[in-house]
Structure formats: C-alpha cells, structure tokens
C-alpha atoms as a PDB file:
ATOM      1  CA  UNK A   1     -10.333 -16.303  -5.840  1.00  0.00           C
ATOM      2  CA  UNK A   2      -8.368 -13.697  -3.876  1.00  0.00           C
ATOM      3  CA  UNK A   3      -8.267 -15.066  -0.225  1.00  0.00           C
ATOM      4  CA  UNK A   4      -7.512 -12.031   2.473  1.00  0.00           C
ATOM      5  CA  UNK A   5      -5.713 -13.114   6.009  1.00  0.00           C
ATOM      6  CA  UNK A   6      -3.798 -11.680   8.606  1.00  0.00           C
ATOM      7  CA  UNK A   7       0.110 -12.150   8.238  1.00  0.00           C
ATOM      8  CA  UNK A   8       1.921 -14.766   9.418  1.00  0.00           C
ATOM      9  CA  UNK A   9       5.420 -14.530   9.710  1.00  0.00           C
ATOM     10  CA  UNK A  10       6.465 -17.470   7.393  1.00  0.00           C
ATOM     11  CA  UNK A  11       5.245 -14.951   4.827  1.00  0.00           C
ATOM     12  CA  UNK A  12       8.412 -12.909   5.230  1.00  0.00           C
ATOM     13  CA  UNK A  13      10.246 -13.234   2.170  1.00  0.00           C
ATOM     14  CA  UNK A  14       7.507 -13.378  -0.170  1.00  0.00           C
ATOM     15  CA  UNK A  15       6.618  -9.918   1.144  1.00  0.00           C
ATOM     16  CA  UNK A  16      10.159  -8.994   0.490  1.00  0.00           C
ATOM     17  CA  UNK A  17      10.048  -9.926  -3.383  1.00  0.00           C
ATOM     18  CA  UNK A  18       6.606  -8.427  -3.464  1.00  0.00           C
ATOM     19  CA  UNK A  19       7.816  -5.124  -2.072  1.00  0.00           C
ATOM     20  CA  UNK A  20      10.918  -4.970  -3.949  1.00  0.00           C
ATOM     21  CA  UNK A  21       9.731  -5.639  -7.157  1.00  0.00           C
ATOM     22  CA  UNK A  22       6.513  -3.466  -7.056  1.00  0.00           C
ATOM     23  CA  UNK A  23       8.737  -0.480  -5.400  1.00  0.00           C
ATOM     24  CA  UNK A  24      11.276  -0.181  -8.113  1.00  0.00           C
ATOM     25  CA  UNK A  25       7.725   0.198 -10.262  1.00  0.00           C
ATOM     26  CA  UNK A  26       6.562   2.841  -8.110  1.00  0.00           C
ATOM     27  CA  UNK A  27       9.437   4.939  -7.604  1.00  0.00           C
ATOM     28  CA  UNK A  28      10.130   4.347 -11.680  1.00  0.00           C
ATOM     29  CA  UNK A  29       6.563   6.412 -11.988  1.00  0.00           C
ATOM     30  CA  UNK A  30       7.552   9.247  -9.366  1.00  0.00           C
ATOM     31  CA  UNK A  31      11.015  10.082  -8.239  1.00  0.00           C
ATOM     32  CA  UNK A  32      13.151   7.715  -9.893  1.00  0.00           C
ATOM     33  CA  UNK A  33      14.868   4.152  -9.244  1.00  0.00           C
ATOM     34  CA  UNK A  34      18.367   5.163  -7.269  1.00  0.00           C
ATOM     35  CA  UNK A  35      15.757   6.270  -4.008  1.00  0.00           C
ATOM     36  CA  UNK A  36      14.944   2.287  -3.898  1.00  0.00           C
ATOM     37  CA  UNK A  37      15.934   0.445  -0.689  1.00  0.00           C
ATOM     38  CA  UNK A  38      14.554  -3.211   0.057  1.00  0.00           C
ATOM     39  CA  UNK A  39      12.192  -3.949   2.576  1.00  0.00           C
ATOM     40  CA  UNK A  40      14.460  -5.590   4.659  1.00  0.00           C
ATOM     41  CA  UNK A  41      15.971  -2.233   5.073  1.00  0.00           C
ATOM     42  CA  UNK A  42      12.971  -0.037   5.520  1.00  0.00           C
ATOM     43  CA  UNK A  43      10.246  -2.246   7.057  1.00  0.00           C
ATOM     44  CA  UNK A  44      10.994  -1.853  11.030  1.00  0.00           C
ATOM     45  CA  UNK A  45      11.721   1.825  10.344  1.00  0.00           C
ATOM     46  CA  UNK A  46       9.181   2.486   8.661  1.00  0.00           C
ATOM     47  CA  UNK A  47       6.310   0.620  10.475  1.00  0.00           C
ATOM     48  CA  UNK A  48       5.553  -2.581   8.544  1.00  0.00           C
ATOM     49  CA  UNK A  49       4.561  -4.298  11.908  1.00  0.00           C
ATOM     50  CA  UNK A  50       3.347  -1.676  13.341  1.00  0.00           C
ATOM     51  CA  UNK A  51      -0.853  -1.770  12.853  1.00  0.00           C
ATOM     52  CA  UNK A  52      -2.563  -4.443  11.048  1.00  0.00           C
ATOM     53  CA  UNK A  53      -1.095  -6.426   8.548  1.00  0.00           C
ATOM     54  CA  UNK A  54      -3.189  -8.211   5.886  1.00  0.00           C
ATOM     55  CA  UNK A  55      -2.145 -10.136   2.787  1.00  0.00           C
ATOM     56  CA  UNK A  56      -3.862 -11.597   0.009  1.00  0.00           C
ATOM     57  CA  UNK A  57      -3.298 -14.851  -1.411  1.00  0.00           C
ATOM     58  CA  UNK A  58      -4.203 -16.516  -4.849  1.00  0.00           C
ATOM     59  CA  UNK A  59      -4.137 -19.971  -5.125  1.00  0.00           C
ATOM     60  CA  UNK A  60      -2.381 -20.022  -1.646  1.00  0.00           C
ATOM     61  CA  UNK A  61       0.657 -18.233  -2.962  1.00  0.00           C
ATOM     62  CA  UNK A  62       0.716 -14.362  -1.490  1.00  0.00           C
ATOM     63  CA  UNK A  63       0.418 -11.682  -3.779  1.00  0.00           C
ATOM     64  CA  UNK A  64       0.300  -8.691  -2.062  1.00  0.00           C
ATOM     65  CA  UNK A  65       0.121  -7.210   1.020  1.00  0.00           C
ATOM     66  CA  UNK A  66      -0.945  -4.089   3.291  1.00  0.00           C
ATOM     67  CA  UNK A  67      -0.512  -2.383   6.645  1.00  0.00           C
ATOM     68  CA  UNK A  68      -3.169   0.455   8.339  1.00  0.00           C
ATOM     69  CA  UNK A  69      -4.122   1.929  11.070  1.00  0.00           C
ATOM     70  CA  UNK A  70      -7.395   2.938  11.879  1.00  0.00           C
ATOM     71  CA  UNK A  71      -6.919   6.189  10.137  1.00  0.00           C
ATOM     72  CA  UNK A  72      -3.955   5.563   7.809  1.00  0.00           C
ATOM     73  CA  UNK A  73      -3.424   3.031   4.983  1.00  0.00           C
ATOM     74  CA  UNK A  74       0.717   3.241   5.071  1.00  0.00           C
ATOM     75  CA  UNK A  75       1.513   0.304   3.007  1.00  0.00           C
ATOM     76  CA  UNK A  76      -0.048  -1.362  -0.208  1.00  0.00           C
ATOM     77  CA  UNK A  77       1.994  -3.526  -2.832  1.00  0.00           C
ATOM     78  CA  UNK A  78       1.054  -6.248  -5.204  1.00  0.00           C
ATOM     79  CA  UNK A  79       3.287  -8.916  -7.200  1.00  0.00           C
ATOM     80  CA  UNK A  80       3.593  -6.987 -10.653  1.00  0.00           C
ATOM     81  CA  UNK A  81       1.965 -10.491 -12.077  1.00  0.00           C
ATOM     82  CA  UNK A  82      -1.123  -9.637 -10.456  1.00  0.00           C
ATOM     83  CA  UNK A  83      -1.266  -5.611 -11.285  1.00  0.00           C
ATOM     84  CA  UNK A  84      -4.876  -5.099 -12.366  1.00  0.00           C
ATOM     85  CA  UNK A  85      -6.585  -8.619 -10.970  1.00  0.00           C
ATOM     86  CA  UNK A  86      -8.275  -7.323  -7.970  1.00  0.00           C
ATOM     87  CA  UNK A  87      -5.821  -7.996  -5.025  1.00  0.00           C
ATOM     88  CA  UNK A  88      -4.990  -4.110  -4.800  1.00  0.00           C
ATOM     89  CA  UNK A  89      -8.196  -4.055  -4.208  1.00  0.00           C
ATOM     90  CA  UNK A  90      -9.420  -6.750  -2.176  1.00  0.00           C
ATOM     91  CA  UNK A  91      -7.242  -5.581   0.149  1.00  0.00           C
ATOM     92  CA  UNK A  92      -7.660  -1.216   0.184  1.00  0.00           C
ATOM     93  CA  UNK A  93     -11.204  -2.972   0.846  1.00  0.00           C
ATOM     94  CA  UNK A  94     -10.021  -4.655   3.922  1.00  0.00           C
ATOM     95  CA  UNK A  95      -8.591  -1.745   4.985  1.00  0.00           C
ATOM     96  CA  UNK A  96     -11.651  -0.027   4.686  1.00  0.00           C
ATOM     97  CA  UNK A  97     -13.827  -1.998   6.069  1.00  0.00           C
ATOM     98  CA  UNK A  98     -11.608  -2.752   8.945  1.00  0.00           C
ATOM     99  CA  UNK A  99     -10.761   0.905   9.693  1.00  0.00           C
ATOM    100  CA  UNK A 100     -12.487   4.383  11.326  1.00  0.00           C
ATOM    101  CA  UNK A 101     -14.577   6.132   9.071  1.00  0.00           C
ATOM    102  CA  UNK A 102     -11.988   8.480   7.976  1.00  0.00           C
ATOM    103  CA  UNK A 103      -8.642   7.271   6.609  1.00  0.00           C
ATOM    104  CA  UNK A 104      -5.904   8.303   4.854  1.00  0.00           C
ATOM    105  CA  UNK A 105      -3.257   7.716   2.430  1.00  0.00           C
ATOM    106  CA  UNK A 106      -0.297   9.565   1.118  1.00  0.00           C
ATOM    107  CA  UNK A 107       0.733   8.203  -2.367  1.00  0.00           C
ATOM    108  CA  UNK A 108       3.897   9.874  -4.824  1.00  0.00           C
ATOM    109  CA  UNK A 109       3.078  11.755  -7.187  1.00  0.00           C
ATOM    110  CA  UNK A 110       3.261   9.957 -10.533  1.00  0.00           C
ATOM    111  CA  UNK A 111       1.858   6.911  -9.266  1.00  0.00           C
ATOM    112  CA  UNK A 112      -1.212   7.049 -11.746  1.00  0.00           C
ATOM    113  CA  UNK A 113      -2.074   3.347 -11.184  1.00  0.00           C
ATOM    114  CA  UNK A 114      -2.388   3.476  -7.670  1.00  0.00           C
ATOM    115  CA  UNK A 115      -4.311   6.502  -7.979  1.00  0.00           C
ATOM    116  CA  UNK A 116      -6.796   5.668  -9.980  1.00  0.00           C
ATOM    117  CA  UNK A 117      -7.554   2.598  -7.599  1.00  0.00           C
ATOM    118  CA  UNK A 118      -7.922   4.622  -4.707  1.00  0.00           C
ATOM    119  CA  UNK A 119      -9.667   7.155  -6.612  1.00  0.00           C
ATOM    120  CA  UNK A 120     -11.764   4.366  -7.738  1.00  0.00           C
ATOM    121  CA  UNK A 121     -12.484   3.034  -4.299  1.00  0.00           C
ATOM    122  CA  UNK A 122     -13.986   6.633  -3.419  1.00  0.00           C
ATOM    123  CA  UNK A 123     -10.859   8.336  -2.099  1.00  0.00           C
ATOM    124  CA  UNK A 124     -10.006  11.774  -2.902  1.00  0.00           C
ATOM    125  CA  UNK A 125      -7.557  14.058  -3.239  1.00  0.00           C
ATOM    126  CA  UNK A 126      -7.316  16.183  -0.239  1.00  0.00           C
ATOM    127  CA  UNK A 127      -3.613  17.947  -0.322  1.00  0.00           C
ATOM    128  CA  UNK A 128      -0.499  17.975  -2.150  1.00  0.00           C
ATOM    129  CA  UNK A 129       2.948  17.633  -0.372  1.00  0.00           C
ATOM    130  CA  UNK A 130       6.729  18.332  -1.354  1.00  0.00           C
ATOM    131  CA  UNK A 131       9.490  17.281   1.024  1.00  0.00           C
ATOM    132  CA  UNK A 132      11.467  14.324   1.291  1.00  0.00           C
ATOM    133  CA  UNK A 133      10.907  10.558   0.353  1.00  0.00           C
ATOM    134  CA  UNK A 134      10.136   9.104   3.691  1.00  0.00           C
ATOM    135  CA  UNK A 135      12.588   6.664   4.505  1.00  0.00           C
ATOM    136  CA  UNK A 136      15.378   7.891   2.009  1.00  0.00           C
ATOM    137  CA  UNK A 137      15.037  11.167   2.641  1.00  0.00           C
ATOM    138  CA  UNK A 138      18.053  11.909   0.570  1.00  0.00           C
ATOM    139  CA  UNK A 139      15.903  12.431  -2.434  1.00  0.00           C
ATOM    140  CA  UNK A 140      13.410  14.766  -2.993  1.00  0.00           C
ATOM    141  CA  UNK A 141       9.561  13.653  -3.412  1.00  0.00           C
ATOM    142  CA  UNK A 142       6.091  14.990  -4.235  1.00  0.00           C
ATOM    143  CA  UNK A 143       3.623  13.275  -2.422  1.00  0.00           C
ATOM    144  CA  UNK A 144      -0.588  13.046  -2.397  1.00  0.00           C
ATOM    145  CA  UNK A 145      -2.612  12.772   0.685  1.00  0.00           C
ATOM    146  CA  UNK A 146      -6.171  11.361  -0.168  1.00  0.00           C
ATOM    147  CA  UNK A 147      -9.036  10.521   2.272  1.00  0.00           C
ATOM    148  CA  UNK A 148     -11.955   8.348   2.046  1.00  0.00           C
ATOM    149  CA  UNK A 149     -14.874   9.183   4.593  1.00  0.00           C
ATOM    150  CA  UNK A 150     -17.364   6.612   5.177  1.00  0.00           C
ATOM    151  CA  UNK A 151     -20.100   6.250   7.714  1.00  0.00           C
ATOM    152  CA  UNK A 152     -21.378   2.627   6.402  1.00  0.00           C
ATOM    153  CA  UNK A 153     -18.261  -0.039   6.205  1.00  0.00           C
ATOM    154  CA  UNK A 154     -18.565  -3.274   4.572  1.00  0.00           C
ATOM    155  CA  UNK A 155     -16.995  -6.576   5.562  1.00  0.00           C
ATOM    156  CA  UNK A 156     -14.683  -8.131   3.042  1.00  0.00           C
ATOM    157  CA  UNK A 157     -13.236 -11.190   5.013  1.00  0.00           C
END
C-alpha cells in the first residue's frame, strides 16, 4: 500500500538518497552522469520547497517524492527499488488531482521510463527544447515539455 502525505522535514535525507540515486539514472538515459549534482546542492536553487511537496511512503519508509505547482510538475523521483510499483504514479496522480486543469512537465530527452508514465497518465508531448541542463547549465540538454489538460480531477489522498 503506497501511502501519499505532505513532507515533513525529518524526511530530509531520505529525499536526498532518493534523489541522488534516481538522478544519476536519469541523467545516465539523457545527457550523461558528469552533469550530476546532489540535492543538497540543487534543491533551494532549484525550487524543492517552493510549491507543494508530497511523498509517498511504503511500509512507512519514503520512496519517492514530488514538488508542483498548480501548473507545473518540477520534481518527480522514486527509490530505484521501487521503479515500476506504482509510487511514480501514485504520486503524478496527486499532482493531478491536486493541480489546475492544465499542467506541465519538462522531462530530458532519453528518459523513456518516465515518459511512458506520463504518457501513460494522459500527458502529451507538446514541444521539444535544446538549451542547457537547468541547474548545471554547463552541459548541454534536450528537454520535453508535455501537458495534461483535464476538466474532471480525481482525489487520490
């Protein structure tokens, strides 16, 4: 049973390991391991705390986590041990349900997990973006902005 609450900060360093380990899997699908920095150095930077922040918990030990707006899904990662056992999901259906009818997410290219899931979850492909990896924008990135539009939400909590 995948349990989704709001974030506590006791929860710190479990998002840490979460993030670090998933991230060196996502940037090993897209533009390569040496753009990897830790959450600890990207999180206030980048936004972590800046919207909601939900994570999911299995058997009372979080396994993922992820941050939105009501328009923008910015952050989404999931222990590698639980890749493909519904907490990705559980929570880009928090998200959802929690959020305005419209909202976004920008995903690197290469990430074909992640893809499919949001693909799966009715999200589509809306524009495709070169530039810089946010955050470490000494490397170069190709990114995917995808939008789900829905006028009927669903509660998940």
């Amino acid at each position: 049973m995948i349990k989704i609450r709001p974030y506590d900060p006791v929860d710190w360093s479990r998002l840490c390991e979460i993030h670090d380990a998933s991230r060196l899997d996502e940037l090993g699908l897209s533009v390569g391991t040496d753009a990897f920095l830790t959450l600890e150095q990207t999180a206030e930077n980048e936004g972590l705390f800046d919207d909601k922040l939900f994570v999911a918990e299995v058997d009372h030990v979080v396994q993922g986590f992820i941050a939105y707006s009501d328009e923008e899904l910015a952050w989404l990662y999931v222990d590698p041990k639980f890749y493909r056992k519904g907490v990705g999901r559980a929570l880009v259906r928090q998200a959802v349900a929690d959020s305005a009818p419209t909202i976004e997410i920008e995903l690197l290219e290469g990430n074909i997990p992640a893809l499919e899931l949001y693909l799966s979850e009715g999200f589509q492909v809306i524009k495709r973006i070169e530039g810089q990896l946010e955050g470490n924008e000494g490397f170069a990135a190709v990114g995917l902005v995808l939008r789900q539009e829905s006028s009927a939400k669903r509660s998940v909590l």
